[in-house]
Protein backbone atom coordinates (compact mmCIF):
# COMPACT_ATOMS: atom_id res chain seq x y z
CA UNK A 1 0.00 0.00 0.00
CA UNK A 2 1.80 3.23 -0.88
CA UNK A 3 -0.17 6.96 -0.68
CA UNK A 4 0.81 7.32 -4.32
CA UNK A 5 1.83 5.08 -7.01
CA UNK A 6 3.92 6.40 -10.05
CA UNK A 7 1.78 5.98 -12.49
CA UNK A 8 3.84 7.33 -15.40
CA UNK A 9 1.72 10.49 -15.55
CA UNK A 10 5.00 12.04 -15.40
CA UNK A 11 8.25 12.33 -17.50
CA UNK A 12 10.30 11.47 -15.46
CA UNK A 13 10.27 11.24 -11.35
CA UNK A 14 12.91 12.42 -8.68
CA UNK A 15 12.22 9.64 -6.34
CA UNK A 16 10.35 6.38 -5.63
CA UNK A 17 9.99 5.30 -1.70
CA UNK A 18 9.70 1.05 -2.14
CA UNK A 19 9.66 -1.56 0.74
CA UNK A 20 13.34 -1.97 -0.08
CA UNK A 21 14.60 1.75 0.58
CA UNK A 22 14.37 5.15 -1.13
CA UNK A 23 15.54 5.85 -4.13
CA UNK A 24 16.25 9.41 -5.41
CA UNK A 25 18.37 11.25 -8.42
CA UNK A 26 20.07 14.09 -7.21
CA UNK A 27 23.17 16.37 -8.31
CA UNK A 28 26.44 14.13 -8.17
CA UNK A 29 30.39 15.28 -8.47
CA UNK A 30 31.18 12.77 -11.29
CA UNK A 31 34.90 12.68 -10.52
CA UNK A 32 33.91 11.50 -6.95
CA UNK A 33 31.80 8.61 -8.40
CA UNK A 34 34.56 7.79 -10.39
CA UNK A 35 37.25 7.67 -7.58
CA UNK A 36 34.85 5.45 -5.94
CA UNK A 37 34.75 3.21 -9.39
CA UNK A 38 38.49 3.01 -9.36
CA UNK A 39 39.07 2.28 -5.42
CA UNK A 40 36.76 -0.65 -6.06
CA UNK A 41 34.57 -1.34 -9.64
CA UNK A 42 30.87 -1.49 -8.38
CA UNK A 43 31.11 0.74 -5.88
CA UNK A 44 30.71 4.17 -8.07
CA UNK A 45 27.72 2.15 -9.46
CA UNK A 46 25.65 1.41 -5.99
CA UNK A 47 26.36 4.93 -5.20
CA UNK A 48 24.20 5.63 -8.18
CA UNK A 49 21.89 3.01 -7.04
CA UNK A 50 22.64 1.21 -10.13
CA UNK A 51 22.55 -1.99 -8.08
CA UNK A 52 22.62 -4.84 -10.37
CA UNK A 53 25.61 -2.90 -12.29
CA UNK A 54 27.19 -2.64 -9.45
CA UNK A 55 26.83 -6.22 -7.72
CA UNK A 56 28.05 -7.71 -11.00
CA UNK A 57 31.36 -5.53 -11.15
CA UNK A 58 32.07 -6.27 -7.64
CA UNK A 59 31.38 -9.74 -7.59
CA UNK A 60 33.60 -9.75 -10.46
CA UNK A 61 36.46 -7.55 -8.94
CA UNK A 62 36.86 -10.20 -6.34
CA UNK A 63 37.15 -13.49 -8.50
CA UNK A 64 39.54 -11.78 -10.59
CA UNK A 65 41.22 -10.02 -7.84
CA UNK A 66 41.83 -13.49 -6.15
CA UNK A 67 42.44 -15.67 -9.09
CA UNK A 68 45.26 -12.68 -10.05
CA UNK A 69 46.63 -12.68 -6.51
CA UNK A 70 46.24 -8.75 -7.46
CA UNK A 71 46.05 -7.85 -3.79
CA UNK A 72 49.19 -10.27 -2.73
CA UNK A 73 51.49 -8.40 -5.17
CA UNK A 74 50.36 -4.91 -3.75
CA UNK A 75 51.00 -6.11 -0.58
CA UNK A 76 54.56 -7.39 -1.82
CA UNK A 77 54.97 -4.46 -4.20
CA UNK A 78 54.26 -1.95 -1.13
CA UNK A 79 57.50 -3.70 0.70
CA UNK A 80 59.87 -3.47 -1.88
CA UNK A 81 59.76 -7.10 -2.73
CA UNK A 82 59.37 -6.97 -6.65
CA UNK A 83 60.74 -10.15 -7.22
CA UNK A 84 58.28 -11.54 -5.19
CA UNK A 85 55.37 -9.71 -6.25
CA UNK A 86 55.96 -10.60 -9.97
CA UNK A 87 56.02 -14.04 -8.51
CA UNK A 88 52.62 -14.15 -7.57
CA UNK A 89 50.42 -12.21 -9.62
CA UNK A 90 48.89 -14.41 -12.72
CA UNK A 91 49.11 -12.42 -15.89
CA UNK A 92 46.35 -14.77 -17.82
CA UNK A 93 43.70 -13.12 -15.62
CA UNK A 94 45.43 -9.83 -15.10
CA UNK A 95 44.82 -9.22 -18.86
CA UNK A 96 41.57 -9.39 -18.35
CA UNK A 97 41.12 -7.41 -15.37
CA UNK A 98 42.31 -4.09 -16.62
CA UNK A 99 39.66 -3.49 -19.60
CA UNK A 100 36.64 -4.17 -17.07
CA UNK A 101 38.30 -1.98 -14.05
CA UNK A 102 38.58 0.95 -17.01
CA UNK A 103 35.07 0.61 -17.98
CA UNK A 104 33.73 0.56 -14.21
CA UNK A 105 35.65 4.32 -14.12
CA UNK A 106 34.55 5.43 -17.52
CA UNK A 107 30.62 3.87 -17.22
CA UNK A 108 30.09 5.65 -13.81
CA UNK A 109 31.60 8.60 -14.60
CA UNK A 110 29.15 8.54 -17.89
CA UNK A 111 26.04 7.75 -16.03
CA UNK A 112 26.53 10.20 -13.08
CA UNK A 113 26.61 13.31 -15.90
CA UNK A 114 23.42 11.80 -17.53
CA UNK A 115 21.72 11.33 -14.06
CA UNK A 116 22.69 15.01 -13.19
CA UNK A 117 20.86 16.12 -16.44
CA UNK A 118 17.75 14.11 -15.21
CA UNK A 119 17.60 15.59 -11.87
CA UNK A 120 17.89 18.99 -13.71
CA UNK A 121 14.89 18.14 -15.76
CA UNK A 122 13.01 15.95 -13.17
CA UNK A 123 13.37 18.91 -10.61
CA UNK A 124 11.56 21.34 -12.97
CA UNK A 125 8.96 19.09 -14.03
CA UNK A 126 8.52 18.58 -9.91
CA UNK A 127 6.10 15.87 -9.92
CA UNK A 128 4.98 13.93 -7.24
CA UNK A 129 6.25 10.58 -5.98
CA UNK A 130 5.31 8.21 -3.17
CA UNK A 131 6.44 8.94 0.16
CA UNK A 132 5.08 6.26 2.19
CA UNK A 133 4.88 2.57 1.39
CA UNK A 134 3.08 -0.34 3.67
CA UNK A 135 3.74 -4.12 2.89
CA UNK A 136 3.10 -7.25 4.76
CA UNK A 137 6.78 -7.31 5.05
CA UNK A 138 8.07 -3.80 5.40
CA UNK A 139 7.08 -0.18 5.95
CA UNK A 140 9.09 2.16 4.39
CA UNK A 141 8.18 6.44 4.70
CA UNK A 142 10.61 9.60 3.60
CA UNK A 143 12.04 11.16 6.96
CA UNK A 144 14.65 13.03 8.29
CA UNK A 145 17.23 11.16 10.22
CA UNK A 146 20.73 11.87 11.65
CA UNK A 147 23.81 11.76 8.67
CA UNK A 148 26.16 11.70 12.10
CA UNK A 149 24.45 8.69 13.16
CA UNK A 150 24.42 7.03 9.85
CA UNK A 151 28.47 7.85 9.66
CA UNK A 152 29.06 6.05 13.33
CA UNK A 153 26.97 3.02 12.85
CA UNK A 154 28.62 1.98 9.65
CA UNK A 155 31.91 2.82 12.15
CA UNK A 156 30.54 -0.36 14.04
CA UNK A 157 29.93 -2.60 11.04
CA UNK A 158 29.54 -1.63 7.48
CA UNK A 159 25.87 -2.17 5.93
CA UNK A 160 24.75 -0.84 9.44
CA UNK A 161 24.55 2.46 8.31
CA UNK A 162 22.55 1.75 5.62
CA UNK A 163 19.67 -0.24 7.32
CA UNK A 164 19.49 3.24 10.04
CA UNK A 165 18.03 4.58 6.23
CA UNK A 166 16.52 2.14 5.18
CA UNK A 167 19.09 1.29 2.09
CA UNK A 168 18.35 -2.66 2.06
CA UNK A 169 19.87 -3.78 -1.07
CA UNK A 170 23.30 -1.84 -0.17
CA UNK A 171 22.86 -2.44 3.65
CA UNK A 172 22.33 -6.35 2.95
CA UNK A 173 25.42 -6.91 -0.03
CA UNK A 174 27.82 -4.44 2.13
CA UNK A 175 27.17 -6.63 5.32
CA UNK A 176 27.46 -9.75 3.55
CA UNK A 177 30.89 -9.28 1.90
CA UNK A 178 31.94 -7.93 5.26
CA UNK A 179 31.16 -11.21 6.63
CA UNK A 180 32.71 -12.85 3.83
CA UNK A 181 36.11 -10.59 3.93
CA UNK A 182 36.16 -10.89 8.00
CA UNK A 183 35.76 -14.94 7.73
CA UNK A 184 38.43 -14.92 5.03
CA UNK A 185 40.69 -12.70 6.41
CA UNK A 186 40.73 -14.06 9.79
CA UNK A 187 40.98 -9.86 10.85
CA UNK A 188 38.89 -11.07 14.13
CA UNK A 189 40.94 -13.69 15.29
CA UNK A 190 44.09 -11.67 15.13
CA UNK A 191 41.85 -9.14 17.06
CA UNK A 192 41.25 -11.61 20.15
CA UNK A 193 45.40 -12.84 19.79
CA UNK A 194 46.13 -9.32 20.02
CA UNK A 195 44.34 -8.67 23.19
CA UNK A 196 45.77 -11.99 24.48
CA UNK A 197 49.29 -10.06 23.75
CA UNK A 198 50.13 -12.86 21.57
CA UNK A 199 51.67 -10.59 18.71
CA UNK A 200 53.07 -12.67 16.55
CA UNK A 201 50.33 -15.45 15.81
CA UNK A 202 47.93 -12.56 15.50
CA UNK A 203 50.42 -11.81 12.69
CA UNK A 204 50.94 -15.27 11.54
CA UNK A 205 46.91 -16.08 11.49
CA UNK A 206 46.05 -12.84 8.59
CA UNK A 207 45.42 -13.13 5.36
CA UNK A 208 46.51 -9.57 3.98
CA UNK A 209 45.40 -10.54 0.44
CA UNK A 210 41.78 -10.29 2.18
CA UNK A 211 42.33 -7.82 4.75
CA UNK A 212 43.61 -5.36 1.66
CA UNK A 213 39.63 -5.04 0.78
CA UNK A 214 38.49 -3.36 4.41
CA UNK A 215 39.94 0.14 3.55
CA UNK A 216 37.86 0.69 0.76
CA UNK A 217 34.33 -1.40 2.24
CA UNK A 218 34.39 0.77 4.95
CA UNK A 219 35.10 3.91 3.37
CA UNK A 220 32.08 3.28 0.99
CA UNK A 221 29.82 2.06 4.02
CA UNK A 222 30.77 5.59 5.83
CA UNK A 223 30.77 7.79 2.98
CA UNK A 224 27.56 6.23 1.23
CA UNK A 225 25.39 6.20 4.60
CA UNK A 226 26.30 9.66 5.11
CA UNK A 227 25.60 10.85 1.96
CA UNK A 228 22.11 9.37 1.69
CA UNK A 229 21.13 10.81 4.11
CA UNK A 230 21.96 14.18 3.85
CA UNK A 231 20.05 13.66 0.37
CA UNK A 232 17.02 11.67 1.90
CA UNK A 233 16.89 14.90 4.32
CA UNK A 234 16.56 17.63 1.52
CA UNK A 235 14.25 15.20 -0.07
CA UNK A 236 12.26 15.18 2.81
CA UNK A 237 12.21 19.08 3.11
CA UNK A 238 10.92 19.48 -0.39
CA UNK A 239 8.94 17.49 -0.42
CA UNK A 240 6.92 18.73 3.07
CA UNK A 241 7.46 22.15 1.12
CA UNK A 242 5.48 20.85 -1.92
CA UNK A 243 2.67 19.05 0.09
CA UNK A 244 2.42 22.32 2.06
CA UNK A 245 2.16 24.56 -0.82
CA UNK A 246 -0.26 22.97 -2.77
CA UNK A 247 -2.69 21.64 0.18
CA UNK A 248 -2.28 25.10 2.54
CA UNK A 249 -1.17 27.84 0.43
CA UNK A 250 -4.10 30.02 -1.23
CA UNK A 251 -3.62 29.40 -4.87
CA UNK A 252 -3.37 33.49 -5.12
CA UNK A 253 -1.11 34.05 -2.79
CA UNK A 254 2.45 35.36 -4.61
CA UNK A 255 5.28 36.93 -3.79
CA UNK A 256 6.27 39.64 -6.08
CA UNK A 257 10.52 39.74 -6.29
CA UNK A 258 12.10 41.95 -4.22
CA UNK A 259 9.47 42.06 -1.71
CA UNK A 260 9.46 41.61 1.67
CA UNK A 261 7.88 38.94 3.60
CA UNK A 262 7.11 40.49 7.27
């Protein structure tokens, strides 16, 4: 049950509220989606809420990434040991890698300047869209929340973050890989060794090749949370403005530029 349903009566929409999270264009720095495409290839994409896109270049940036041994050789390359770095990095899937990586940069870059043009256009037309949306399953309404909060829960664990707004694709494939990397990388165990002052099997137990992939999960959990909802809040304000207006405000009621409002 929503309070409105998108209909197609308009040309295009500025955002849909769904059982699975909100979903909104809005002006984007294209360089910044890029950097995001190049720290990690899906990333740039799920900022766009391009989720399938996105999913499918990640997924993919971690078989490769592993069957390359891409992360090893960084790792290697980072302490001087070339020798060793050439050692373990598989060119037949390296070959491969670099063409995809390129296009995760270029297509994201490419998108966010055509979504920016669509926000221009969809903010003029200003049509409605849901804001509220009841399901046996899930409720789901625009609000304002705290971007502070959003930036200290996805501190904790990322993906948590997103579920304070409501993100549930992103939430659920951020906390899953994080699961995935944290089982892999064995980053908790060393944890507990370390507070057991046992040094160097905390050391010995890591798996940097997996633990390389945290920098750049969290940073998108923090930096994605925070964003949204700094976006979901000015969604939220004009949209309360609209509903205001056109319910509230006398139809003859103007005012004339350079006036005064007392």
């Amino acid at each position: 049950m929503q309070n409105y349903n998108n209909d197609n009566t308009a040309r295009r929409y500025k955002a849909h509220v769904s059982m699975l999270g909100t979903t909104q264009v809005h002006l984007r720095n294209p360089y910044i989606i890029a950097w995001w495409s190049a720290a990690c290839p899906g990333f740039g994409h799920l900022l766009l809420s391009k989720y399938i896109r996105g999913y499918l270049l990640f997924i993919w940036e971690v078989i490769i990434n592993v069957q390359t041994s891409l992360n090893l050789a960084m790792i290697y390359s980072f302490q001087g040991k070339i020798d060793m770095a050439k050692e373990v990095l598989d060119t037949r899937w390296l070959l491969i890698y670099i063409p995809v990586y390129l296009f995760a940069i270029w297509d994201s870059y490419r998108t966010t300047i055509d979504l920016n043009k669509v926000y221009l256009l969809a903010e003029r037309e200003n049509h409605r869209f849901n804001s509220f949306v009841l399901s046996p399953i899930e409720i789901n309404y625009l609000d304002k929340r705290n971007p502070i909060l959003a930036f200290i829960w996805s501190l904790f664990m990322p993906g948590l973050g997103q579920l304070y707004i409501h993100r549930i694709l992103t939430a659920a494939f951020v906390v899953i890989w994080a699961v995935i990397f944290y089982y892999q990388s064995h980053a908790l165990e060393a944890v507990t060794l370390l507070f057991l002052g046992e040094i160097q099997n905390a050391t010995t137990v890591l798996h940097p090749e997996w633990l390389l992939y945290f920098p750049s999960l969290y940073g998108f959990a923090v930096y994605d949370s925070y964003s949204a909802t700094v976006e979901n809040n000015k969604l939220y304000d004009k949209e309360q403005r609209t509903y205001l207006k056109t319910q509230y405000q006398d139809p003859e009621f103007k005012i004339l530029k350079g006036q005064k409002v007392k």
